[in-house]
N, C-alpha and C. Protein backbone atom coordinates (compact mmCIF):
# COMPACT_ATOMS: atom_id res chain seq x y z
N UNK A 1 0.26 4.62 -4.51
CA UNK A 1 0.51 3.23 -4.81
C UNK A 1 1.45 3.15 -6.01
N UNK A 2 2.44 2.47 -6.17
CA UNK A 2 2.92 2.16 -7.15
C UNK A 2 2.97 1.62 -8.16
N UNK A 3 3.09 1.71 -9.44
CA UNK A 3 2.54 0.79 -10.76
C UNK A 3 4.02 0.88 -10.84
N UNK A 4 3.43 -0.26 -12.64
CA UNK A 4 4.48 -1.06 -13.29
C UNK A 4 5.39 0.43 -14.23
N UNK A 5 4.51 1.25 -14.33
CA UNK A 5 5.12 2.42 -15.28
C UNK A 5 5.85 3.01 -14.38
N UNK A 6 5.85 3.00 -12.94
CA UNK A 6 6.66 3.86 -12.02
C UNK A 6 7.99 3.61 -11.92
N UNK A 7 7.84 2.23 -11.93
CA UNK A 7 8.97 1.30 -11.48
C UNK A 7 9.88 1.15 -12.64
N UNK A 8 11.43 1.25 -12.14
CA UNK A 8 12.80 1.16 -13.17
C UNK A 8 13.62 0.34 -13.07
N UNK A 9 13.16 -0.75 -13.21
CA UNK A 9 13.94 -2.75 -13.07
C UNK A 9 15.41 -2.33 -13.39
N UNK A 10 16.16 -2.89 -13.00
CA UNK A 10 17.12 -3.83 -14.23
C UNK A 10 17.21 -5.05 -13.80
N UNK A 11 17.35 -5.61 -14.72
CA UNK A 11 17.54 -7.18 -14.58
C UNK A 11 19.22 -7.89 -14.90
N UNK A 12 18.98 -8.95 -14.15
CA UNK A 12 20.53 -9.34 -13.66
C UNK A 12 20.15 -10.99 -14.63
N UNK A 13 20.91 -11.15 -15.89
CA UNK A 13 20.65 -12.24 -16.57
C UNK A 13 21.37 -12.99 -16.72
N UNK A 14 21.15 -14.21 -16.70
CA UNK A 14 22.28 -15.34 -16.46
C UNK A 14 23.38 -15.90 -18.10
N UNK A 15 23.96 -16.57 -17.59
CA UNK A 15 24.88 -16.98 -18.77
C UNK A 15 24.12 -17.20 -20.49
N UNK A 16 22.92 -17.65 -19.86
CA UNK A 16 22.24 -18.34 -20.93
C UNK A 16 21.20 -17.55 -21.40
N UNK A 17 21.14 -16.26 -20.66
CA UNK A 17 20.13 -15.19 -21.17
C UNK A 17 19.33 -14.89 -20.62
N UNK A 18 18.53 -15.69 -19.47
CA UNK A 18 17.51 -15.39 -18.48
C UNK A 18 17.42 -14.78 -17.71
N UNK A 19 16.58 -13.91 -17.38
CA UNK A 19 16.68 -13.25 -16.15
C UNK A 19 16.55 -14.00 -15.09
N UNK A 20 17.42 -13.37 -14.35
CA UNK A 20 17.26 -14.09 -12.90
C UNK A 20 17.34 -13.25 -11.68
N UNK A 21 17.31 -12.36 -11.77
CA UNK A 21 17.06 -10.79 -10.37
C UNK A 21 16.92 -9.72 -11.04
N UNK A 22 16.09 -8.91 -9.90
CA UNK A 22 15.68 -7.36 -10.56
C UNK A 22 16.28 -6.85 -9.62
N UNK A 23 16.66 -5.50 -9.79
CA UNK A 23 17.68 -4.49 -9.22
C UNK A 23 16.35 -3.42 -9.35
N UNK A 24 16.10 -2.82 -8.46
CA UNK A 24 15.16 -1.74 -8.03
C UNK A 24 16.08 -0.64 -7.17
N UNK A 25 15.65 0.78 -7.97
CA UNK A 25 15.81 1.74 -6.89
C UNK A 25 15.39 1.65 -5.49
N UNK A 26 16.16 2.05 -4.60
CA UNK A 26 15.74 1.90 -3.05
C UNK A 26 14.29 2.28 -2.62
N UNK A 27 13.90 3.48 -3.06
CA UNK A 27 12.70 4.53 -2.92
C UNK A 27 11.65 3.43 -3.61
N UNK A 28 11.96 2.96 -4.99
CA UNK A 28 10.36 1.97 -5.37
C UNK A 28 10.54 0.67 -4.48
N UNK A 29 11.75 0.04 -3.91
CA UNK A 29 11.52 -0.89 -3.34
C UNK A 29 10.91 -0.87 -1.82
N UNK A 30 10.77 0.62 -1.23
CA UNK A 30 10.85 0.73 -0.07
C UNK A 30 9.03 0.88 0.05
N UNK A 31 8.80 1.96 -1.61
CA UNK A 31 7.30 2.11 -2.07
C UNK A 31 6.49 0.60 -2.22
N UNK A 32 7.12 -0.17 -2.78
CA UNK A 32 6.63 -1.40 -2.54
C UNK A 32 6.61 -2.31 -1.80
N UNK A 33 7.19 -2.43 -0.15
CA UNK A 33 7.04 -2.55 0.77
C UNK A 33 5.71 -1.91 1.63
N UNK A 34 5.57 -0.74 1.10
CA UNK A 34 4.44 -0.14 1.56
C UNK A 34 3.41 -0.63 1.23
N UNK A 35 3.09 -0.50 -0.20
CA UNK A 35 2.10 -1.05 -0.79
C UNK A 35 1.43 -2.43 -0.61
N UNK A 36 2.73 -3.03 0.23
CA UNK A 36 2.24 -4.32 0.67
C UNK A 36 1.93 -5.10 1.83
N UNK A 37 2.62 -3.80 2.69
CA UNK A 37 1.95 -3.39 4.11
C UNK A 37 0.23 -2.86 3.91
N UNK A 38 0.34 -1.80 3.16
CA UNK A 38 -1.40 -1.84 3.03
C UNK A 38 -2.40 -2.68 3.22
N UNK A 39 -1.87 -3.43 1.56
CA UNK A 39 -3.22 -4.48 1.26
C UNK A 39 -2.95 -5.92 2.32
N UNK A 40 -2.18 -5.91 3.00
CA UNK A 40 -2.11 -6.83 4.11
C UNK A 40 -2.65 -6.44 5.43
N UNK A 41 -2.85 -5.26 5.56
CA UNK A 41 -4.01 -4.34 6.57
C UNK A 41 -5.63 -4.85 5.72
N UNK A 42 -4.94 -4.66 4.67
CA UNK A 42 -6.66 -4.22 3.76
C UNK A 42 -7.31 -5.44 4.23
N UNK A 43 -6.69 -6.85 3.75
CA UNK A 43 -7.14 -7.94 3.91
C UNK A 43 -7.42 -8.60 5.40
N UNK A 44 -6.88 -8.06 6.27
CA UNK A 44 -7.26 -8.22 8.02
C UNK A 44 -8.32 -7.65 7.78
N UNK A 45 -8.63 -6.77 7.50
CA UNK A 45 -9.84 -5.52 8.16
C UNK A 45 -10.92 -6.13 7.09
N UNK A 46 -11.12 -6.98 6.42
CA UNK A 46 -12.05 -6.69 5.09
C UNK A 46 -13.11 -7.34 5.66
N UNK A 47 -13.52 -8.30 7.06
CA UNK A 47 -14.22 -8.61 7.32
C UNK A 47 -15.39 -7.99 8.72
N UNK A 48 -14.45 -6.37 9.25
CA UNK A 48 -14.54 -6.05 10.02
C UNK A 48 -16.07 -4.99 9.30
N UNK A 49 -16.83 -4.96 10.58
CA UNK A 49 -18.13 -4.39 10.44
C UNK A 49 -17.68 -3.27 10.03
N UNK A 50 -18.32 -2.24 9.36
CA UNK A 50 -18.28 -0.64 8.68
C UNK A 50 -19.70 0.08 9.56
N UNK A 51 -19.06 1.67 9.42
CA UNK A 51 -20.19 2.29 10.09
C UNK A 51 -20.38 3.15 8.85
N UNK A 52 -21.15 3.99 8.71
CA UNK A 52 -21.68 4.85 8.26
C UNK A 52 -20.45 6.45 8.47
N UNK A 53 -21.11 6.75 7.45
CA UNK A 53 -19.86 8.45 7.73
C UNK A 53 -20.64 9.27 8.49
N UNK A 54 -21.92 9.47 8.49
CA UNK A 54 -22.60 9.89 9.77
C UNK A 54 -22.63 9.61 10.81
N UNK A 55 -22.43 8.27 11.21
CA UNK A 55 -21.88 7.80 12.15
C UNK A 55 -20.44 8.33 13.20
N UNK A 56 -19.34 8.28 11.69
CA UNK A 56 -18.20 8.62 12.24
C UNK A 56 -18.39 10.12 12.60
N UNK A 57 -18.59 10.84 12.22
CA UNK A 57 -18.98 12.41 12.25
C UNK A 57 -19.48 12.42 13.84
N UNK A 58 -20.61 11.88 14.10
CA UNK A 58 -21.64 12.24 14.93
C UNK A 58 -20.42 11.68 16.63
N UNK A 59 -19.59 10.72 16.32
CA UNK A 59 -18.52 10.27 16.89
C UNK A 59 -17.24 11.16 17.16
N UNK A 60 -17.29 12.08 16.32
CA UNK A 60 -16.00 12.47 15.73
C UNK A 60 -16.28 14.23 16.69
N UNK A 61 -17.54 14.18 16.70
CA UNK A 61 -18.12 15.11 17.00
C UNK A 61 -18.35 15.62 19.15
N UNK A 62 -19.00 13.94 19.16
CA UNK A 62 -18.49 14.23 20.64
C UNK A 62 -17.69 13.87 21.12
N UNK A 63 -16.50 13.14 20.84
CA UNK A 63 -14.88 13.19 21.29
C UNK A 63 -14.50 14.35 21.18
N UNK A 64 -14.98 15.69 20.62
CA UNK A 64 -14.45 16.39 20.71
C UNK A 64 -13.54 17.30 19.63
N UNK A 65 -13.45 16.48 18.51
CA UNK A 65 -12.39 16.21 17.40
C UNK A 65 -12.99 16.78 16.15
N UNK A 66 -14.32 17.39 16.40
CA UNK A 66 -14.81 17.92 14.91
C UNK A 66 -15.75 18.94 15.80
N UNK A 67 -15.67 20.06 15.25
CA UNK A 67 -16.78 21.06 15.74
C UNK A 67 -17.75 21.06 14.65
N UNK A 68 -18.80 21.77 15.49
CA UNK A 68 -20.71 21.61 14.94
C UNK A 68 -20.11 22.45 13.98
């Protein structure tokens, strides 16, 4: 995930001194696209029932996909 310490702005400031656009490396902007693909998964799913990890195992187990 990306933080604020990762990230290397510059800012594009207007006549009068204000910022008014940030200029991001491609790679953190592309990282922060991600990051916001996530928590926009996160927030669909947050109401969806949960199983147990024994559960998934015991699942995981006769699909075939985890040996005893």
């Amino acid at each position: 995930m990306t933080t604020v310490a990762t990230l290397h702005p510059k800012y594009v400031i207007n006549s009068t001194g204000h910022q008014t656009a940030v200029i991001l490396p491609i790679e953190e902007y592309n990282g922060l696209l991600e990051d916001l693909d996530d928590l926009a998964v996160i927030a669909e799913r947050a109401n969806e029932p949960t199983i147990s990890h024994e559960q998934v195992v015991k699942e995981l187990k006769s699909d075939g996909y985890l040996s005893d």
